[in-house]
C-alpha atoms as a PDB file:
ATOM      1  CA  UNK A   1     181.165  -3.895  14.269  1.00  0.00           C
ATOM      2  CA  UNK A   2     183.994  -6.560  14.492  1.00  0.00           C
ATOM      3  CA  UNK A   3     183.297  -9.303  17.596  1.00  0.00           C
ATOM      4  CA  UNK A   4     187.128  -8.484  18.238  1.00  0.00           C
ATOM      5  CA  UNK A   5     189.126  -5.403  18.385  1.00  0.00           C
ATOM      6  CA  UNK A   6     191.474  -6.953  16.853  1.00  0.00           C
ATOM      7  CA  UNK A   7     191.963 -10.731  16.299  1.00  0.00           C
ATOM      8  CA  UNK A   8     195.501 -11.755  15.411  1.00  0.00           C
ATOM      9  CA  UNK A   9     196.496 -15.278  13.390  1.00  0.00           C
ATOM     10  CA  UNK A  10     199.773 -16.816  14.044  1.00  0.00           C
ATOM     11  CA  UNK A  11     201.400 -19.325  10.932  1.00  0.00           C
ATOM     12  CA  UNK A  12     201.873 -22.409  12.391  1.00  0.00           C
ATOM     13  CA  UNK A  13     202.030 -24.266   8.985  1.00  0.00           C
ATOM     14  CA  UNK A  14     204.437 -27.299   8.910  1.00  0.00           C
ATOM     15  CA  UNK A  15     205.942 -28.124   5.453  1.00  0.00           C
ATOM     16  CA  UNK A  16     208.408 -30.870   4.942  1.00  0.00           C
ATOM     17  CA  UNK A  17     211.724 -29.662   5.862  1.00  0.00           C
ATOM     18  CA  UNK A  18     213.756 -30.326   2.508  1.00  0.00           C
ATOM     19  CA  UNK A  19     210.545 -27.798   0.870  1.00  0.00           C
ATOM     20  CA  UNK A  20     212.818 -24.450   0.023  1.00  0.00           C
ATOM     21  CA  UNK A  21     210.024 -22.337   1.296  1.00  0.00           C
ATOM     22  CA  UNK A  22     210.836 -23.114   4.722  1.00  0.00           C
ATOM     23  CA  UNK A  23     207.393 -22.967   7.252  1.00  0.00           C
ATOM     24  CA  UNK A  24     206.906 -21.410  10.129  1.00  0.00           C
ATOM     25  CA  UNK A  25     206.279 -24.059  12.454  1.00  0.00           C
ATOM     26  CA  UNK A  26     210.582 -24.743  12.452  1.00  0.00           C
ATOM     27  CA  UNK A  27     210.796 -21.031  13.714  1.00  0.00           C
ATOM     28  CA  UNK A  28     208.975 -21.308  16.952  1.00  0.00           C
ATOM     29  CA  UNK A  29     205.715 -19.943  15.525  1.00  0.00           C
ATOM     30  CA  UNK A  30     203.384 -21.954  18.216  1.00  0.00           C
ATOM     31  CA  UNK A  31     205.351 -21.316  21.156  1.00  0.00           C
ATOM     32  CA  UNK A  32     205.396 -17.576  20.171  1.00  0.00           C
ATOM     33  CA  UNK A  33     201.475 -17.609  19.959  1.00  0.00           C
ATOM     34  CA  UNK A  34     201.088 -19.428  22.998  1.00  0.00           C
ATOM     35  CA  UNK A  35     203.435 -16.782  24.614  1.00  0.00           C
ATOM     36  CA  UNK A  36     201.228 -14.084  23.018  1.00  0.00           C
ATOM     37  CA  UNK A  37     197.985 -15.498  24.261  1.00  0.00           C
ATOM     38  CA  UNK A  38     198.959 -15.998  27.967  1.00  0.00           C
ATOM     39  CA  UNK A  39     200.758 -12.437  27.323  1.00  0.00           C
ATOM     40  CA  UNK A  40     197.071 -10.512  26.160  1.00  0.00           C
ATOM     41  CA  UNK A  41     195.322 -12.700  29.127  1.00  0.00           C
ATOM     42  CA  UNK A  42     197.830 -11.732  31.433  1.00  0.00           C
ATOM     43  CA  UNK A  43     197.433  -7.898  30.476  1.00  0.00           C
ATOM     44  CA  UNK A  44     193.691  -7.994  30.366  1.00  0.00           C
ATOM     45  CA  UNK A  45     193.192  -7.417  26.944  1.00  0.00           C
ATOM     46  CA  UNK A  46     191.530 -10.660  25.822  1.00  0.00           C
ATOM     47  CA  UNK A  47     188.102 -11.401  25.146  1.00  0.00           C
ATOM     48  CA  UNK A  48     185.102 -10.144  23.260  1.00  0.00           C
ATOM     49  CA  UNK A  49     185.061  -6.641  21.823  1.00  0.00           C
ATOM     50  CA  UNK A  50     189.229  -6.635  22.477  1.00  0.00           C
ATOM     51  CA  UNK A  51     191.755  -8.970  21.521  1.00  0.00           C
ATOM     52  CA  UNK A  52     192.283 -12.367  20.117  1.00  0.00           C
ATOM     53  CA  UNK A  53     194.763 -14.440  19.084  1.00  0.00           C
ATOM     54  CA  UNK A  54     194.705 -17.833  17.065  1.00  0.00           C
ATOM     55  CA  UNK A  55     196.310 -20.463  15.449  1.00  0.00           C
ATOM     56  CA  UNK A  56     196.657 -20.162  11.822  1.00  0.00           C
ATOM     57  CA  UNK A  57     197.265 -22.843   8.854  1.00  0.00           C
ATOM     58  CA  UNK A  58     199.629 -21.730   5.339  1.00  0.00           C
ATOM     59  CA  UNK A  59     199.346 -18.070   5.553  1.00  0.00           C
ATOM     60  CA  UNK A  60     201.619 -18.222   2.065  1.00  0.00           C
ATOM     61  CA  UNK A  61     204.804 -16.042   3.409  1.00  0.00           C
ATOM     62  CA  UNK A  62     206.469 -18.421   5.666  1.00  0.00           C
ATOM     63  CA  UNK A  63     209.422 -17.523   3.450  1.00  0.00           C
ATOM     64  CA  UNK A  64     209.505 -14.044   5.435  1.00  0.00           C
ATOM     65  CA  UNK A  65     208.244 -15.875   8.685  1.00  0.00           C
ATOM     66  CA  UNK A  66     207.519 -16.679  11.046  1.00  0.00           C
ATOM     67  CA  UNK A  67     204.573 -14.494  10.259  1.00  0.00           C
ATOM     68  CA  UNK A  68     201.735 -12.838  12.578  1.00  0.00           C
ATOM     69  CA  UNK A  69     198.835 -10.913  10.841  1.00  0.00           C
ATOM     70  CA  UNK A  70     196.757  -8.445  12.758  1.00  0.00           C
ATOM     71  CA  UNK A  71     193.163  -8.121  11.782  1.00  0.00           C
ATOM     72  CA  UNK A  72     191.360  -6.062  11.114  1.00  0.00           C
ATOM     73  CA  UNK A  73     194.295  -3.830   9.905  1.00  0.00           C
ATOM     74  CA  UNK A  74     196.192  -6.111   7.797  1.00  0.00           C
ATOM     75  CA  UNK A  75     199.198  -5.454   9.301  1.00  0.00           C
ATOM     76  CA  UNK A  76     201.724  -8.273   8.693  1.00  0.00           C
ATOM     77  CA  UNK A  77     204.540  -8.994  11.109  1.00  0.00           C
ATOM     78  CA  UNK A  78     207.656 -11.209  11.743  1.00  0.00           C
ATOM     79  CA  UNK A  79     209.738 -11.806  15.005  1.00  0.00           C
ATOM     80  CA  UNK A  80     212.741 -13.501  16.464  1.00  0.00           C
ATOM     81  CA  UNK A  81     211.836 -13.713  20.053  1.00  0.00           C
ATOM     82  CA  UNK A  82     209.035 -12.530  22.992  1.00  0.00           C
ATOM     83  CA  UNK A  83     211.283  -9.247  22.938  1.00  0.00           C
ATOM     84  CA  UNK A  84     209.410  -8.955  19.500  1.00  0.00           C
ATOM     85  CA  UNK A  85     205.735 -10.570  20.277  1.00  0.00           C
ATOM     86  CA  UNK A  86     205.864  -7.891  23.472  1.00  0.00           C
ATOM     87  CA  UNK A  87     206.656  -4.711  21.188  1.00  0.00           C
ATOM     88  CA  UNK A  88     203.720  -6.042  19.346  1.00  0.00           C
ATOM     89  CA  UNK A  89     201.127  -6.484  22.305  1.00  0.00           C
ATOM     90  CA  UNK A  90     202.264  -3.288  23.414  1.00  0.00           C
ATOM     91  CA  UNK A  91     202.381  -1.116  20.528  1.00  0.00           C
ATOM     92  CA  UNK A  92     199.733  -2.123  18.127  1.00  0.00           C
ATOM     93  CA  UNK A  93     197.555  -4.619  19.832  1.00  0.00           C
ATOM     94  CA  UNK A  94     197.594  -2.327  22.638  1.00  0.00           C
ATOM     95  CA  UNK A  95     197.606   1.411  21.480  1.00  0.00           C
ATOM     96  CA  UNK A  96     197.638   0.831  17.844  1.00  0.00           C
ATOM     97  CA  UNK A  97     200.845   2.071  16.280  1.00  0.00           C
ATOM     98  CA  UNK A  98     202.357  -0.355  14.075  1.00  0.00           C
ATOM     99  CA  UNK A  99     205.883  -1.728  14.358  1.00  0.00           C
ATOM    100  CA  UNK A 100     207.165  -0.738  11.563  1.00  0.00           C
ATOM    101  CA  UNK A 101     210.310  -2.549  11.853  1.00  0.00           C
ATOM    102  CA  UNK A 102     208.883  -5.924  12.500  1.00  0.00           C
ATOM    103  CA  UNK A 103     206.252  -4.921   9.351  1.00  0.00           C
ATOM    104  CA  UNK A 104     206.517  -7.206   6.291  1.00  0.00           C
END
């Protein structure tokens, strides 16, 4: 059994900004994950045996980024916004259906 229900890694890479690829540290990536961790704190549904959510290196698809993964289902997400990050919380992190249109 997982220590986490689900632990979820937010890019926060930082690439030079002439690099083509973009990164996902010039799309608000950290401010979104801080949002999302006060967010799951807030709601009640961090800590051991439910939810987790971390800071994340190159995850190698900030060209569709910013990018969230969601262990352990390998579900890979994007977002604009906290509108986003909340659907998220709510709908997978919370009562695991994934967003399908925030799915990469």
């Amino acid at each position: 059994m997982s220590y986490y229900q689900r632990h979820v890694f937010f890019c926060c890479n930082a690439r030079d900004p002439s690099d083509p690829r973009g990164c996902c540290a010039a799309k608000g990536a950290a401010e979104m994950r801080d949002y999302a961790k006060q967010r799951v704190k807030d709601l009640g549904l961090a800590g051991a045996g439910k939810v987790r959510i971390n800071q994340a290196g190159c995850l190698d698809r900030c060209e569709q980024g910013p990018c969230v993964v969601v262990y352990p289902d390998a579900v890979w997400y994007t977002f604009v916004d906290r509108g986003d990050i909340d659907e998220i919380i709510e709908e997978h992190l919370r009562h695991g259906r994934v967003v399908e249109r925030l799915r990469i």
